[in-house]
C-alpha atoms as a PDB file:
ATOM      1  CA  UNK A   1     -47.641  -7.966 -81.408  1.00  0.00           C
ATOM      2  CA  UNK A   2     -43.966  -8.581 -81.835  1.00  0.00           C
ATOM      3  CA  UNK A   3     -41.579  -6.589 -80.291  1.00  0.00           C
ATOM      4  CA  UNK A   4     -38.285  -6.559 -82.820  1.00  0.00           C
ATOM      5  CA  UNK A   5     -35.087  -4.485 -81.861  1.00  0.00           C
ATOM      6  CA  UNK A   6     -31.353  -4.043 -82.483  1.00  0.00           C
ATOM      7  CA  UNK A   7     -29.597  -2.291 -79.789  1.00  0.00           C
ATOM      8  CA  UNK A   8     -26.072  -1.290 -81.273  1.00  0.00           C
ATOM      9  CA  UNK A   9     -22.877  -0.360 -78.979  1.00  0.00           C
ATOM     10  CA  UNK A  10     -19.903   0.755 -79.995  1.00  0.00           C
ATOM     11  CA  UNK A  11     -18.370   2.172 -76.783  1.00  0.00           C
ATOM     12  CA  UNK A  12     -17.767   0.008 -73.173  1.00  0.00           C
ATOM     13  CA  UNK A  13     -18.558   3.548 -71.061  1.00  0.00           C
ATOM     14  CA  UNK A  14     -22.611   2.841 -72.627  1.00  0.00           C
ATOM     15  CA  UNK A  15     -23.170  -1.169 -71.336  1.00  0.00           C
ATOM     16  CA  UNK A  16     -24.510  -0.400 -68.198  1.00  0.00           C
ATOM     17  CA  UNK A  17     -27.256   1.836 -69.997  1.00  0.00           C
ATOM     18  CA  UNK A  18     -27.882  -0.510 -72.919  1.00  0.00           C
ATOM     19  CA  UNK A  19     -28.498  -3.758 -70.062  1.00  0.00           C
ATOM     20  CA  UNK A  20     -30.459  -1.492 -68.169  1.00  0.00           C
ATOM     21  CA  UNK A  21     -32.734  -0.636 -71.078  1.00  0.00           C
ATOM     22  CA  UNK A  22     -32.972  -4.295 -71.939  1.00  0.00           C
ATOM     23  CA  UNK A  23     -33.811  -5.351 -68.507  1.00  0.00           C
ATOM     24  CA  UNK A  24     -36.520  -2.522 -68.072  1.00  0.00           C
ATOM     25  CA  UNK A  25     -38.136  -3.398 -71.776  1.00  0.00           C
ATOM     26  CA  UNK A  26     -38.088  -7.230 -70.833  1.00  0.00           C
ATOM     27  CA  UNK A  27     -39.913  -6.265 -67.950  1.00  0.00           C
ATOM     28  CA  UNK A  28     -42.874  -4.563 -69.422  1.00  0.00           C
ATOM     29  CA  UNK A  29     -42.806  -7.127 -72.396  1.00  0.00           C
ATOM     30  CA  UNK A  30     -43.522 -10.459 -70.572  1.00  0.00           C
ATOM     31  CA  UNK A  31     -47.014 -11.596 -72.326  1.00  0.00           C
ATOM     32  CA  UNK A  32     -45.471 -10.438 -75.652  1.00  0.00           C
ATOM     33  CA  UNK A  33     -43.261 -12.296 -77.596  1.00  0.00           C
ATOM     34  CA  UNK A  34     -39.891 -10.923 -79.261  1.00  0.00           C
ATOM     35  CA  UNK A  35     -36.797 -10.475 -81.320  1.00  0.00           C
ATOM     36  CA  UNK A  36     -33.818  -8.517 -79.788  1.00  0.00           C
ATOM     37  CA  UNK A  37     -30.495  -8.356 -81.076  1.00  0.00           C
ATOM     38  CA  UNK A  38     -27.373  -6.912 -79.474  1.00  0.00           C
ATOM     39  CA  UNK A  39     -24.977  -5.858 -81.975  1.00  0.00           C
ATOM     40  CA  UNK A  40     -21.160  -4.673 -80.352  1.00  0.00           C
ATOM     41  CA  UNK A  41     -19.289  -3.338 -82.953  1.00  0.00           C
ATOM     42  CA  UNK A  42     -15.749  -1.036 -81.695  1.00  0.00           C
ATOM     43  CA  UNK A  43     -14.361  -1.262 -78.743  1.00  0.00           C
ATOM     44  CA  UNK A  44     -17.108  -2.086 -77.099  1.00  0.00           C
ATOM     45  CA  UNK A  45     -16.329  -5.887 -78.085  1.00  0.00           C
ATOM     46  CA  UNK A  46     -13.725  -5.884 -75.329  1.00  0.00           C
ATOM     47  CA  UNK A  47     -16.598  -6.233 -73.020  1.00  0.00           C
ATOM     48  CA  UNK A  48     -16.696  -9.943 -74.895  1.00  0.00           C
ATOM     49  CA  UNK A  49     -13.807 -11.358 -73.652  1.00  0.00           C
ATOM     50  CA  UNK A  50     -13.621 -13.890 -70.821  1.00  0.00           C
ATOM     51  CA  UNK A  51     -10.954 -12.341 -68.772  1.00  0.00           C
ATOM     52  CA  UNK A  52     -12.122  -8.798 -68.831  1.00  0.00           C
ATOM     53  CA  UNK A  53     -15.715  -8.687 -68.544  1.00  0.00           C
ATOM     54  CA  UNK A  54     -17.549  -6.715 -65.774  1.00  0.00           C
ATOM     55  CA  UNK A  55     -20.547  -7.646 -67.275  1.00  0.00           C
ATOM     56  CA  UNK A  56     -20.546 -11.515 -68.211  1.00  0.00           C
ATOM     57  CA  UNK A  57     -23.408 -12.278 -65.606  1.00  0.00           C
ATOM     58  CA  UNK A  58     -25.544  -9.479 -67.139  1.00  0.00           C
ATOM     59  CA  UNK A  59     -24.944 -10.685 -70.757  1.00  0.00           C
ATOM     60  CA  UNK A  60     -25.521 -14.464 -70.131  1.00  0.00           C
ATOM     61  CA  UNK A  61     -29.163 -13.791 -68.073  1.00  0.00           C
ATOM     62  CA  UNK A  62     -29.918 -11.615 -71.219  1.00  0.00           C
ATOM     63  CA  UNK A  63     -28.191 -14.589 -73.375  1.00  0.00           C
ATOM     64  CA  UNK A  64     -30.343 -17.131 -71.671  1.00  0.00           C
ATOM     65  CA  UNK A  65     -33.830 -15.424 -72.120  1.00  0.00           C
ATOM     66  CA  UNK A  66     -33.489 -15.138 -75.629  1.00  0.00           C
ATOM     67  CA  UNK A  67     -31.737 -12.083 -76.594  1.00  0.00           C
ATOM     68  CA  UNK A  68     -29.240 -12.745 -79.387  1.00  0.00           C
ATOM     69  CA  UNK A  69     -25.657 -11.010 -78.446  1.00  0.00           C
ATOM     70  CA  UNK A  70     -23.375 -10.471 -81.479  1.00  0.00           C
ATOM     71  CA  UNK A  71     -19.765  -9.355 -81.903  1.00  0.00           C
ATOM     72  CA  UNK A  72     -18.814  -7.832 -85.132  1.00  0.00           C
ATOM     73  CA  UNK A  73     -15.421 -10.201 -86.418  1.00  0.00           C
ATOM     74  CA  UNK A  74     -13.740  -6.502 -87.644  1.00  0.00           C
ATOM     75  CA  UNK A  75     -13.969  -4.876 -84.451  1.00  0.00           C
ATOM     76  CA  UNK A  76     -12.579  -8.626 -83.570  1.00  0.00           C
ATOM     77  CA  UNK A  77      -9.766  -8.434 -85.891  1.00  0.00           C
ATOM     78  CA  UNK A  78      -8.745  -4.747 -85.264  1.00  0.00           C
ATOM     79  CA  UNK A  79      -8.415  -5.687 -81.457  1.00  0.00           C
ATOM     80  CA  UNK A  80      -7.044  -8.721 -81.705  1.00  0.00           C
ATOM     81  CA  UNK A  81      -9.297 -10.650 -79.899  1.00  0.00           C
ATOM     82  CA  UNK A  82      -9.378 -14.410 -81.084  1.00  0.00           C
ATOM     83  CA  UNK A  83     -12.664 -16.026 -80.875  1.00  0.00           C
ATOM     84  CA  UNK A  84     -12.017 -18.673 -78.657  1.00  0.00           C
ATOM     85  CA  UNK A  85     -11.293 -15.797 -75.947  1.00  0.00           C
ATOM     86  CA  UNK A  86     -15.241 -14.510 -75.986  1.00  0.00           C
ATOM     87  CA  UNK A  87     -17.928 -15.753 -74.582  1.00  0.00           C
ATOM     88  CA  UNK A  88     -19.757 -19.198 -75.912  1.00  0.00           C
ATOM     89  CA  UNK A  89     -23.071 -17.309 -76.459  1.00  0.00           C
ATOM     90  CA  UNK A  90     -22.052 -14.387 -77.914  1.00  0.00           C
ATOM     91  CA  UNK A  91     -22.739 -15.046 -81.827  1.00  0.00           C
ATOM     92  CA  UNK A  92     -19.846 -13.762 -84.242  1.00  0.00           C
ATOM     93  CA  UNK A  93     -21.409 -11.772 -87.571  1.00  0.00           C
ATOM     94  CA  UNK A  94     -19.080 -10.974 -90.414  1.00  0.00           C
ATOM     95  CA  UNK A  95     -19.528  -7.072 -90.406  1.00  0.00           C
ATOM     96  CA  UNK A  96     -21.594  -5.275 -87.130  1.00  0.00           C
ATOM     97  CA  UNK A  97     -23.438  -2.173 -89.395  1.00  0.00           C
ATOM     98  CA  UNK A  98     -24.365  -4.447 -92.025  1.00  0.00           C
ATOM     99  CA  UNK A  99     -26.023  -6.882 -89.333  1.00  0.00           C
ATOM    100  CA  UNK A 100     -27.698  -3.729 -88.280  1.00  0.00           C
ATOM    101  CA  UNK A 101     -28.723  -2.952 -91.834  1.00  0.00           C
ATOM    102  CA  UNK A 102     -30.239  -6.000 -92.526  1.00  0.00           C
ATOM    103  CA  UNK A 103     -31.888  -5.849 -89.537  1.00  0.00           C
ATOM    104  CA  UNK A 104     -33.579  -2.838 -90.086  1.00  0.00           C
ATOM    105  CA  UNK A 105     -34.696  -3.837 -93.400  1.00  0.00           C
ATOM    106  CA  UNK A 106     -36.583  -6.862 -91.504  1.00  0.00           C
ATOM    107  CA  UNK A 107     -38.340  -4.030 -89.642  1.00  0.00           C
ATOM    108  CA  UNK A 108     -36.628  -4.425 -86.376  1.00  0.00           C
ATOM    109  CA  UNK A 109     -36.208  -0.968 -84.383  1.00  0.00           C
ATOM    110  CA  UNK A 110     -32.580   0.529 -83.944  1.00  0.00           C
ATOM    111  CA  UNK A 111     -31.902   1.263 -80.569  1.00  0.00           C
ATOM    112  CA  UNK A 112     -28.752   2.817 -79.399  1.00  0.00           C
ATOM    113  CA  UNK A 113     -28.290   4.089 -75.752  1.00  0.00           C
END
C-alpha cells in the first residue's frame, strides 16, 4: 500500500504539531512506500524564510526523506517575501488550496493539525 497525504498549515503557532505528526507517521511507515505533501499557505509561510525559521532543521530532515514542502506564491506575495529569501527545498505552487484540491482529487488524504 501507498500511503498519500497533504498536510495543510496556515498558522506558525501549529508547526510543531504538524512535524510531530510527520515524524510519528514516518515512523510507523518505514516498509511502506509514500507520497506526502506539505502545503503552507497564510502566515504560516513566514516559517519559510531563511532568517526567521525556528524550524529549518526540522523541515530539511523531512525535505531530505522525501516529503515535498510547498509555499503557496499568494501567501508569498501578500507578505512580501521574495523567493530567493526561502528555503532551496521548499517548492513554490501558484495557489496553496488549489494544490490541496488537486491533491485530493489524486486521492491523497487531507491532513491538517
Amino acid at each position: 500500500m501507498q500511503i498519500k497525504a497533504v498536510f495543510h498549515i496556515d498558522e506558525n503557532e501549529k508547526w510543531k504539531l504538524l512535524i510531530a505528526n510527520l515524524q510519528n507517521m514516518i515512523q510507523v511507515i518505514t516498509n511502506e512506500s509514500f507520497e506526502i505533501e506539505v502545503v503552507a499557505n497564510s502566515v504560516a509561510v513566514k516559517e519559510f524564510k531563511k532568517i526567521d525559521s525556528s524550524i529549518s532543521n526540522q523541515l530539511k530532515e523531512l525535505s531530505n526523506i522525501g516529503i515535498k514542502i510547498c509555499a503557496c506564491r499568494n501567501a508569498l506575495n501578500n507578505l512580501m517575501i521574495k523567493p530567493m529569501e526561502i528555503f532551496e527545498f521548499i517548492e513554490i505552487v501558484p495557489v496553496g488550496v488549489k494544490e490541496i484540491i488537486e491533491k485530493q482529487l489524486n486521492g491523497f488524504a487531507y491532513i491538517k493539525p
